[in-house]
PDB file of N, CA and C in Angstrom:
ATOM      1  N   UNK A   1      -4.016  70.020-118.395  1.00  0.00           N
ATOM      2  CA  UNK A   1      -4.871  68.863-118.194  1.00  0.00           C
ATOM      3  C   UNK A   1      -4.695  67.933-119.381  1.00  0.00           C
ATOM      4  N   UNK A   2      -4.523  66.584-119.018  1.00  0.00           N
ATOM      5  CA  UNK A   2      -4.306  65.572-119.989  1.00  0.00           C
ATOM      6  C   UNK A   2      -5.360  65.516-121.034  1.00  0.00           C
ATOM      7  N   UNK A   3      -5.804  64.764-121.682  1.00  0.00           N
ATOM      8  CA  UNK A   3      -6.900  64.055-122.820  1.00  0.00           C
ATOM      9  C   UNK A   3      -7.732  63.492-121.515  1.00  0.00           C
ATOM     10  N   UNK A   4      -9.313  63.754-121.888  1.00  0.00           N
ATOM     11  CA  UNK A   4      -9.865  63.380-121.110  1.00  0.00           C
ATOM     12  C   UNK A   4      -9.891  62.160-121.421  1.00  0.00           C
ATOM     13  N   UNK A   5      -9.722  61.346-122.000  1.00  0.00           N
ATOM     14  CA  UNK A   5      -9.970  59.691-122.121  1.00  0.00           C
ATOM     15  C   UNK A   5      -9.021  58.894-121.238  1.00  0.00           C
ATOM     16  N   UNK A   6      -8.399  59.809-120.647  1.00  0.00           N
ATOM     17  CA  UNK A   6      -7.577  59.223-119.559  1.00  0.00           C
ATOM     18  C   UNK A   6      -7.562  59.956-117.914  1.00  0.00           C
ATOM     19  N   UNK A   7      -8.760  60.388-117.768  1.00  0.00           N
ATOM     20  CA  UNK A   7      -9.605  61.245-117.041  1.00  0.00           C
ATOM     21  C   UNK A   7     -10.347  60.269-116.146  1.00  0.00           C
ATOM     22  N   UNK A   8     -10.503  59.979-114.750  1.00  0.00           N
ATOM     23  CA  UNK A   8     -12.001  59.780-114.233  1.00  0.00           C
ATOM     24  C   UNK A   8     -13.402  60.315-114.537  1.00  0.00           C
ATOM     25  N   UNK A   9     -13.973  59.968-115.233  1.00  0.00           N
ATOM     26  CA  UNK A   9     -15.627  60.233-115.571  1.00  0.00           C
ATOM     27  C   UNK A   9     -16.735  60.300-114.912  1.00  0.00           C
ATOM     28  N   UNK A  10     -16.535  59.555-113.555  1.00  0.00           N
ATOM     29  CA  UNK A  10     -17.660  60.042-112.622  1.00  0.00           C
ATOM     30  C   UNK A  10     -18.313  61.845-112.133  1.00  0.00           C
ATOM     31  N   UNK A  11     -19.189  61.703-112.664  1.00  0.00           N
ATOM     32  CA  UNK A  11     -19.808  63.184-112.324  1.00  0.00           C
ATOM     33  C   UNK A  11     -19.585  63.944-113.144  1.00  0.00           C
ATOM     34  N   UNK A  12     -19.016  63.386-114.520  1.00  0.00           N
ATOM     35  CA  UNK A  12     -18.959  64.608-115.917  1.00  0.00           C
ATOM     36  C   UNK A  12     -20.316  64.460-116.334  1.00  0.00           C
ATOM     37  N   UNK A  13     -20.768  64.666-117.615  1.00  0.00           N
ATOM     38  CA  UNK A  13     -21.416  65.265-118.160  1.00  0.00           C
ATOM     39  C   UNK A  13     -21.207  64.476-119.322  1.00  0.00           C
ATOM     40  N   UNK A  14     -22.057  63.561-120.010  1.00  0.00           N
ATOM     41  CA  UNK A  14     -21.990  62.639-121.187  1.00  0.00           C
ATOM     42  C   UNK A  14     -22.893  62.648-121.723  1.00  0.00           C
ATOM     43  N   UNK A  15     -23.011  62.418-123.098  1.00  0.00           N
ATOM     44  CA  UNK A  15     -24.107  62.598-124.787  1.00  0.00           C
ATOM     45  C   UNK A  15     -23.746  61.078-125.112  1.00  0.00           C
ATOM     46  N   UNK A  16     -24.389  60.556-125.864  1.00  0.00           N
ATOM     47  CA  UNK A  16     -24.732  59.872-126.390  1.00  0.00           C
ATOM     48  C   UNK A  16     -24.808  59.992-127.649  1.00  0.00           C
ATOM     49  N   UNK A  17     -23.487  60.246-128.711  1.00  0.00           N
ATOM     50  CA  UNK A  17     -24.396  61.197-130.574  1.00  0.00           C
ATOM     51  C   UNK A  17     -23.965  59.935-130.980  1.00  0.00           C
ATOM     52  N   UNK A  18     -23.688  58.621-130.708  1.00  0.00           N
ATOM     53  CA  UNK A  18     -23.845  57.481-131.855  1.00  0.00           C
ATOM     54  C   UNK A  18     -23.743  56.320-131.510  1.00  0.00           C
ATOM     55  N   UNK A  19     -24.824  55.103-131.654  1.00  0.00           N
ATOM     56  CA  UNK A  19     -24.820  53.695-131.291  1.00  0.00           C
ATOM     57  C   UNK A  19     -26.032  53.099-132.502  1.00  0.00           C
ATOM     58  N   UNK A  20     -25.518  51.441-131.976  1.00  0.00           N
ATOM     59  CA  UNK A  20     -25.887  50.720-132.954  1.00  0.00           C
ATOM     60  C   UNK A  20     -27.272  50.409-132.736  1.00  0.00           C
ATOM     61  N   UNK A  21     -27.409  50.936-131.208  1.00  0.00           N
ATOM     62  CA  UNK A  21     -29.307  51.070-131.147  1.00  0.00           C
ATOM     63  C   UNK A  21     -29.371  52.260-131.041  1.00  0.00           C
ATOM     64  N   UNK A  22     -30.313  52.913-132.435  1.00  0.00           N
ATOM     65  CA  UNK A  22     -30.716  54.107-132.592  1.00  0.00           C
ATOM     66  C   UNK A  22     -31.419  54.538-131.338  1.00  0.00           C
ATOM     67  N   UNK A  23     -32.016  54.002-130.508  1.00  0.00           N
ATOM     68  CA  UNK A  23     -32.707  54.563-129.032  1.00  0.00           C
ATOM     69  C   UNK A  23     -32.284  54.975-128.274  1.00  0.00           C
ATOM     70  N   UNK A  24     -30.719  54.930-128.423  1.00  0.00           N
ATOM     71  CA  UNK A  24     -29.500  55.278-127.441  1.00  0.00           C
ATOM     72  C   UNK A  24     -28.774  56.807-127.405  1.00  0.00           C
ATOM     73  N   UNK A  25     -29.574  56.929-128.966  1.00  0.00           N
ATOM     74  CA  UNK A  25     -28.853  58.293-129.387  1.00  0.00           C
ATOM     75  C   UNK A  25     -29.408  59.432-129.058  1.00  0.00           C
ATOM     76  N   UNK A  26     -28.732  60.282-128.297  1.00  0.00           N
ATOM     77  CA  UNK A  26     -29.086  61.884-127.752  1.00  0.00           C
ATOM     78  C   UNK A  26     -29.700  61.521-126.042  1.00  0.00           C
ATOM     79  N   UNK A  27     -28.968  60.570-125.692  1.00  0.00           N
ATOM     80  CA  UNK A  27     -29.367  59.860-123.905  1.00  0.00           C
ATOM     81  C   UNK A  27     -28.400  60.917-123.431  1.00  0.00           C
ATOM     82  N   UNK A  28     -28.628  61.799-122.235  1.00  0.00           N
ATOM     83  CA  UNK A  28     -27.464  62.738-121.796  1.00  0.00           C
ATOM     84  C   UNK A  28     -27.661  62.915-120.515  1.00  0.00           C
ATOM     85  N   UNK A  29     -26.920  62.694-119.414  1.00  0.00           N
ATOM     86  CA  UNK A  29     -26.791  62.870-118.284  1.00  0.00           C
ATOM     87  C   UNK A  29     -25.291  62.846-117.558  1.00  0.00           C
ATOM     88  N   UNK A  30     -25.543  62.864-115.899  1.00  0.00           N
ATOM     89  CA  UNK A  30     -24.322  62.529-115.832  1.00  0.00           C
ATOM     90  C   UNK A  30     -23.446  61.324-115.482  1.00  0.00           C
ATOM     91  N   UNK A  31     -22.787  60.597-114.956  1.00  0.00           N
ATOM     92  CA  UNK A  31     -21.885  59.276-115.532  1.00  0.00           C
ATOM     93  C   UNK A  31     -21.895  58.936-113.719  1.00  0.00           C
ATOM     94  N   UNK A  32     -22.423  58.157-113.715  1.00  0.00           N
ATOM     95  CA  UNK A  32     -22.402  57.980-111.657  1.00  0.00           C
ATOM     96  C   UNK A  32     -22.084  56.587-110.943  1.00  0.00           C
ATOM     97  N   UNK A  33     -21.491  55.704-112.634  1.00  0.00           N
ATOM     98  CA  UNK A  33     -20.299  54.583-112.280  1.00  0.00           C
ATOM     99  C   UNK A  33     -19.796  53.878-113.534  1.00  0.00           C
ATOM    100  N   UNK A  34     -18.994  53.477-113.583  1.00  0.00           N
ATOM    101  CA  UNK A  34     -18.511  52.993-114.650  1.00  0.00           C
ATOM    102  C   UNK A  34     -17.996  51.428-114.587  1.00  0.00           C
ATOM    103  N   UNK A  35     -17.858  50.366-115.412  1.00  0.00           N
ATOM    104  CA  UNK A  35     -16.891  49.359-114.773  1.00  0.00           C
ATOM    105  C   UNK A  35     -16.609  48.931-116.740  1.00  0.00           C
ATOM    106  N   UNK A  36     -16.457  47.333-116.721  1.00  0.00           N
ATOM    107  CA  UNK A  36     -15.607  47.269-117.765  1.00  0.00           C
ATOM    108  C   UNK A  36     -15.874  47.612-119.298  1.00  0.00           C
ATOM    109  N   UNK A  37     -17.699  47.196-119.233  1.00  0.00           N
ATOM    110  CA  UNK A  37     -17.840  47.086-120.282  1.00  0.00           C
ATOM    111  C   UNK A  37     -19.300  48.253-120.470  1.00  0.00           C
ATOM    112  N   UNK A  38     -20.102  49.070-119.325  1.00  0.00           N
ATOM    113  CA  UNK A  38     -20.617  49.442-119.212  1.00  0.00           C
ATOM    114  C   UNK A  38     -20.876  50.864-118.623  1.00  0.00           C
ATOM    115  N   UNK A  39     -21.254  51.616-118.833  1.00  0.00           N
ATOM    116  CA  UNK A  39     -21.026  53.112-117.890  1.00  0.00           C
ATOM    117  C   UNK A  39     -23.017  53.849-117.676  1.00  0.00           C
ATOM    118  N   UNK A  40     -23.119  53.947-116.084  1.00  0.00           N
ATOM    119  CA  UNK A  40     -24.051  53.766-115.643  1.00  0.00           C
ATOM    120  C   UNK A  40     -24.410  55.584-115.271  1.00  0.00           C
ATOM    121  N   UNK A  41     -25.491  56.228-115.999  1.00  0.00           N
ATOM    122  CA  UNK A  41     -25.829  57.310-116.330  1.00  0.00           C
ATOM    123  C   UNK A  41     -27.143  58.013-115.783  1.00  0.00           C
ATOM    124  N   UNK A  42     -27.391  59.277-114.520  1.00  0.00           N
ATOM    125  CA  UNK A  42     -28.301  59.495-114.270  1.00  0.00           C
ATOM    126  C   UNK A  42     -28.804  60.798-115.245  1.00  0.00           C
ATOM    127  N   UNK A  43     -30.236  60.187-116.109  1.00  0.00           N
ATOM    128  CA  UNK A  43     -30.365  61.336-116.925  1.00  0.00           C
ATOM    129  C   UNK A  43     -31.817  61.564-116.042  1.00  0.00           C
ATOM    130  N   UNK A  44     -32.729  62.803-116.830  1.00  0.00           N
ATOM    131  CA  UNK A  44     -33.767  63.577-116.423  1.00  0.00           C
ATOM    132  C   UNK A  44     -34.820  62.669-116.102  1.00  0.00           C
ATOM    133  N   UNK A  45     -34.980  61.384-116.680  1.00  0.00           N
ATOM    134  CA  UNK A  45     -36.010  60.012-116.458  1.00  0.00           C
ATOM    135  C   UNK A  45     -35.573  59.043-115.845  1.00  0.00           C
ATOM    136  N   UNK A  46     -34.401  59.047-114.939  1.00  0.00           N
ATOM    137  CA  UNK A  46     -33.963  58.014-114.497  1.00  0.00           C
ATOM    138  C   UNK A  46     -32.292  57.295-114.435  1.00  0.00           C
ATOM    139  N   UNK A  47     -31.989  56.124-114.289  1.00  0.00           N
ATOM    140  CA  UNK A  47     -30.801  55.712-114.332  1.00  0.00           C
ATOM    141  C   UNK A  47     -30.726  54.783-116.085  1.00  0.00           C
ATOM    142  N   UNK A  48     -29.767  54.809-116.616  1.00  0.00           N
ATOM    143  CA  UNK A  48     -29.604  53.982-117.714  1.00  0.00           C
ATOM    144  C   UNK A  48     -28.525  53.583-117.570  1.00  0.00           C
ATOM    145  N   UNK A  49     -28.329  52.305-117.993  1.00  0.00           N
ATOM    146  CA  UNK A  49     -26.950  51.189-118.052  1.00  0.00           C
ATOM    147  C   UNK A  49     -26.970  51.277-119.604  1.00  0.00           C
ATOM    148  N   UNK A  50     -25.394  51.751-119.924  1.00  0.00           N
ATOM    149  CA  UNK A  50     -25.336  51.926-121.684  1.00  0.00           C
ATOM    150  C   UNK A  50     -23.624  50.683-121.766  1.00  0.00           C
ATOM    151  N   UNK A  51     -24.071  50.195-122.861  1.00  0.00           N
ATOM    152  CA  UNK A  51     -23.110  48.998-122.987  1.00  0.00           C
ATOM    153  C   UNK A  51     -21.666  50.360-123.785  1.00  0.00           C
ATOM    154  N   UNK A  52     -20.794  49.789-123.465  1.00  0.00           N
ATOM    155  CA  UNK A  52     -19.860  50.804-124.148  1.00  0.00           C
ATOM    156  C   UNK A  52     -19.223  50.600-125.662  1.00  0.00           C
ATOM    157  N   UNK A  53     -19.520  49.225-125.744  1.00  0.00           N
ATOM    158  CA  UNK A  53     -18.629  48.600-126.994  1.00  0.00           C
ATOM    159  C   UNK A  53     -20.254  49.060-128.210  1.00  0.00           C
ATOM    160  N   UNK A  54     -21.109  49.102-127.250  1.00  0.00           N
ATOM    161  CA  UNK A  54     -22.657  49.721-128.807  1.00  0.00           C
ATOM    162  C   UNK A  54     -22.362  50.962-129.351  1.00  0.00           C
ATOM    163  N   UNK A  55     -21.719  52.198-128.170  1.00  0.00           N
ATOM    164  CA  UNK A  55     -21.659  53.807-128.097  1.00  0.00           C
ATOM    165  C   UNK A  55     -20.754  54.367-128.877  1.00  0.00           C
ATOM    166  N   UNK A  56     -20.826  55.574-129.129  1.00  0.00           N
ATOM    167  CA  UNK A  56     -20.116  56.536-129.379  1.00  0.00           C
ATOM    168  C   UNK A  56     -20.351  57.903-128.462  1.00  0.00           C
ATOM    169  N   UNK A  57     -19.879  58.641-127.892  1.00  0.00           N
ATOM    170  CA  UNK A  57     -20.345  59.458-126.915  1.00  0.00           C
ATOM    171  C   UNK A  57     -19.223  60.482-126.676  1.00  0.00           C
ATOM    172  N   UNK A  58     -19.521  61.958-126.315  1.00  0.00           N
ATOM    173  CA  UNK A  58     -19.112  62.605-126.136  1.00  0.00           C
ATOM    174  C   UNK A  58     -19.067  63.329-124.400  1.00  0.00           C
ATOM    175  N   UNK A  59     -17.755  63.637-123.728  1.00  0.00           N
ATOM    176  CA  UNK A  59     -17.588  64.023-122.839  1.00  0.00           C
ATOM    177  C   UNK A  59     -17.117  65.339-122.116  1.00  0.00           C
ATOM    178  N   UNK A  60     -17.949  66.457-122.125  1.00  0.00           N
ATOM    179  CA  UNK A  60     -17.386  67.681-122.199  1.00  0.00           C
ATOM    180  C   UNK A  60     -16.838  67.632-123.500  1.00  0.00           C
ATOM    181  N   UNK A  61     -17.268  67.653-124.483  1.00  0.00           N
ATOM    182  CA  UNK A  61     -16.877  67.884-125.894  1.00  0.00           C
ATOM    183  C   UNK A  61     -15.805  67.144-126.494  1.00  0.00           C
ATOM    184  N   UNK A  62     -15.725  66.045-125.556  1.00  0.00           N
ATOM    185  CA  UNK A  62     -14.365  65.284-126.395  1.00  0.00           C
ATOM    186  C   UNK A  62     -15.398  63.810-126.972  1.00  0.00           C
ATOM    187  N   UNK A  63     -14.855  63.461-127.892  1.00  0.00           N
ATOM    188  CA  UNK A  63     -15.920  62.795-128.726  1.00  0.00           C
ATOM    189  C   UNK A  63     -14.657  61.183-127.974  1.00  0.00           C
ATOM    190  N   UNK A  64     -15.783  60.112-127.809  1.00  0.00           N
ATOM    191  CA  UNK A  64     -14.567  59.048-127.216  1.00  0.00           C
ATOM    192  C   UNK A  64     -15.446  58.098-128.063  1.00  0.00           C
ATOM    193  N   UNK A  65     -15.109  56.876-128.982  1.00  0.00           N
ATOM    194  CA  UNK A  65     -15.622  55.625-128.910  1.00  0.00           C
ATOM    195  C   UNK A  65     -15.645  55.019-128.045  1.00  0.00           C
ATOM    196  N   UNK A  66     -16.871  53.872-128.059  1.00  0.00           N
ATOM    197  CA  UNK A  66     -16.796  53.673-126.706  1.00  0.00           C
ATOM    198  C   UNK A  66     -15.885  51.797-126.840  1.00  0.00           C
ATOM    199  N   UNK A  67     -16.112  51.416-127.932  1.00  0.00           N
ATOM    200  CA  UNK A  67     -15.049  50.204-128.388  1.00  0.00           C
ATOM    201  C   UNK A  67     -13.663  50.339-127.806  1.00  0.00           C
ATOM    202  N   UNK A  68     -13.069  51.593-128.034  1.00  0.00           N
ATOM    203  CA  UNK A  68     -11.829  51.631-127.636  1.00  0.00           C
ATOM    204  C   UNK A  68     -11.133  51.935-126.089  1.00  0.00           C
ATOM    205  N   UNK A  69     -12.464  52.532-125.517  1.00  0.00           N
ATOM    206  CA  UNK A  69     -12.403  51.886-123.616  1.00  0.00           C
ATOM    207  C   UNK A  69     -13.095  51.225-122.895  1.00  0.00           C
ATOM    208  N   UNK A  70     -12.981  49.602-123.955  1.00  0.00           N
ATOM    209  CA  UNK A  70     -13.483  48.609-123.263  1.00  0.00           C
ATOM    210  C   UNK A  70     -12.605  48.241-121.848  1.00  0.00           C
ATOM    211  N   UNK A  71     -12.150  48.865-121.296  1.00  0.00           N
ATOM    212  CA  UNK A  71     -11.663  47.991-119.926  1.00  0.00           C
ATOM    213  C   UNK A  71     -11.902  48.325-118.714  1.00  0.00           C
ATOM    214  N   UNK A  72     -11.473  48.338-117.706  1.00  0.00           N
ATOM    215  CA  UNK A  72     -11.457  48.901-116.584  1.00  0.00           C
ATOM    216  C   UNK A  72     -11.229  49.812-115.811  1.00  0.00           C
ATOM    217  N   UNK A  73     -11.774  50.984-115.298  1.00  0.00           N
ATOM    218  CA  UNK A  73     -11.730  52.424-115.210  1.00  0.00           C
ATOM    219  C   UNK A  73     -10.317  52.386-114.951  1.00  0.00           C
ATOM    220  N   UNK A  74      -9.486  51.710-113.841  1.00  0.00           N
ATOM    221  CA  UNK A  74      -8.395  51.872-113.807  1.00  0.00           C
ATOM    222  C   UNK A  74      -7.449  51.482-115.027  1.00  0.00           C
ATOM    223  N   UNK A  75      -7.724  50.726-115.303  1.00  0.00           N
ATOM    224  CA  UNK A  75      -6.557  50.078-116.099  1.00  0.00           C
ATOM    225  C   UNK A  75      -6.361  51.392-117.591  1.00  0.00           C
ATOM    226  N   UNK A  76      -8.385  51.832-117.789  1.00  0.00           N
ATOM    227  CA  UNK A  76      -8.034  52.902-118.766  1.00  0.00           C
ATOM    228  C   UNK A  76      -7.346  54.179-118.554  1.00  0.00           C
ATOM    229  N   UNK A  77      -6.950  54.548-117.017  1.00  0.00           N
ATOM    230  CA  UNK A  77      -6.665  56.090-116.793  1.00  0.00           C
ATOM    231  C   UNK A  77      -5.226  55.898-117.233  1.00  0.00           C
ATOM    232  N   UNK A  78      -4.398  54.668-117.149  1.00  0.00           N
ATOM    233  CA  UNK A  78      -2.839  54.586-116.908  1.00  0.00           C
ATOM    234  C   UNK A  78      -2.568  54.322-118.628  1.00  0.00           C
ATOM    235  N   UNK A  79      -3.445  54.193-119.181  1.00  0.00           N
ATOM    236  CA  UNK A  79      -3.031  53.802-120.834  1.00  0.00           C
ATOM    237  C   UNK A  79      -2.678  54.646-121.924  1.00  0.00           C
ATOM    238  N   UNK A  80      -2.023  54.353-122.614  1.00  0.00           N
ATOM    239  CA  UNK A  80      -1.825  55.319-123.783  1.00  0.00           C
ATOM    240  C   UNK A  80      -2.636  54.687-125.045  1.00  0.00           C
ATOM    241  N   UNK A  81      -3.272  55.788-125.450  1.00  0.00           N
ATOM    242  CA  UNK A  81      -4.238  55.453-126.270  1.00  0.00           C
ATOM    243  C   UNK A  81      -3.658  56.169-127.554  1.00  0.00           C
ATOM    244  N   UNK A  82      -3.757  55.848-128.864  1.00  0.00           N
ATOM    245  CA  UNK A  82      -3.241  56.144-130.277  1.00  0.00           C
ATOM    246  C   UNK A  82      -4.229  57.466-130.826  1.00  0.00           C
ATOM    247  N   UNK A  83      -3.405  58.783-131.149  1.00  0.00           N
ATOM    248  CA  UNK A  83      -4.436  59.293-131.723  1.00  0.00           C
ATOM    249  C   UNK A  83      -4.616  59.555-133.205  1.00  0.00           C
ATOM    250  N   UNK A  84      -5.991  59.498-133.695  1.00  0.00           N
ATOM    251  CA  UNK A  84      -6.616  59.203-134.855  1.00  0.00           C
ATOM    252  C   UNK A  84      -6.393  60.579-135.632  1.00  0.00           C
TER     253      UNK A  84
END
């Protein structure tokens, strides 16, 4: 299996461990749409819309910024991304 950052995300399992609004941090549910700049999350209280370029977040244990998949679910599965 590839790097999940080049994975479809619908119906995983996503954390929330870092953004620039502290209110954002430790939000965890699962991921039930995504588009360019936003990824739309059903947790235990409801639905939340989390901006991606604020986040830092982890997916099944892979830690992803969320700055660096600002684009479009498709356009991110086909990309090669640099690793750190």
């Amino acid at each position: 299996m590839g790097s999940l950052i080049n994975m479809p995300w619908l119906s995983r399992d996503i954390e929330v461990v870092g953004s620039t609004d502290p209110t954002l941090v430790g939000i965890s549910g699962t991921v039930l749409d995504e588009t360019r700049r936003t990824l739309r999350v059903k947790t235990q209280n409801g639905h939340v819309t989390l901006a991606k370029d604020t986040i830092r977040f982890t997916i099944e244990g892979e830690e992803i910024d969320g700055t660096s998949v600002a684009q479009r679910p498709e356009d991110r599965i086909g990309k090669r991304y640099r690793r750190n």
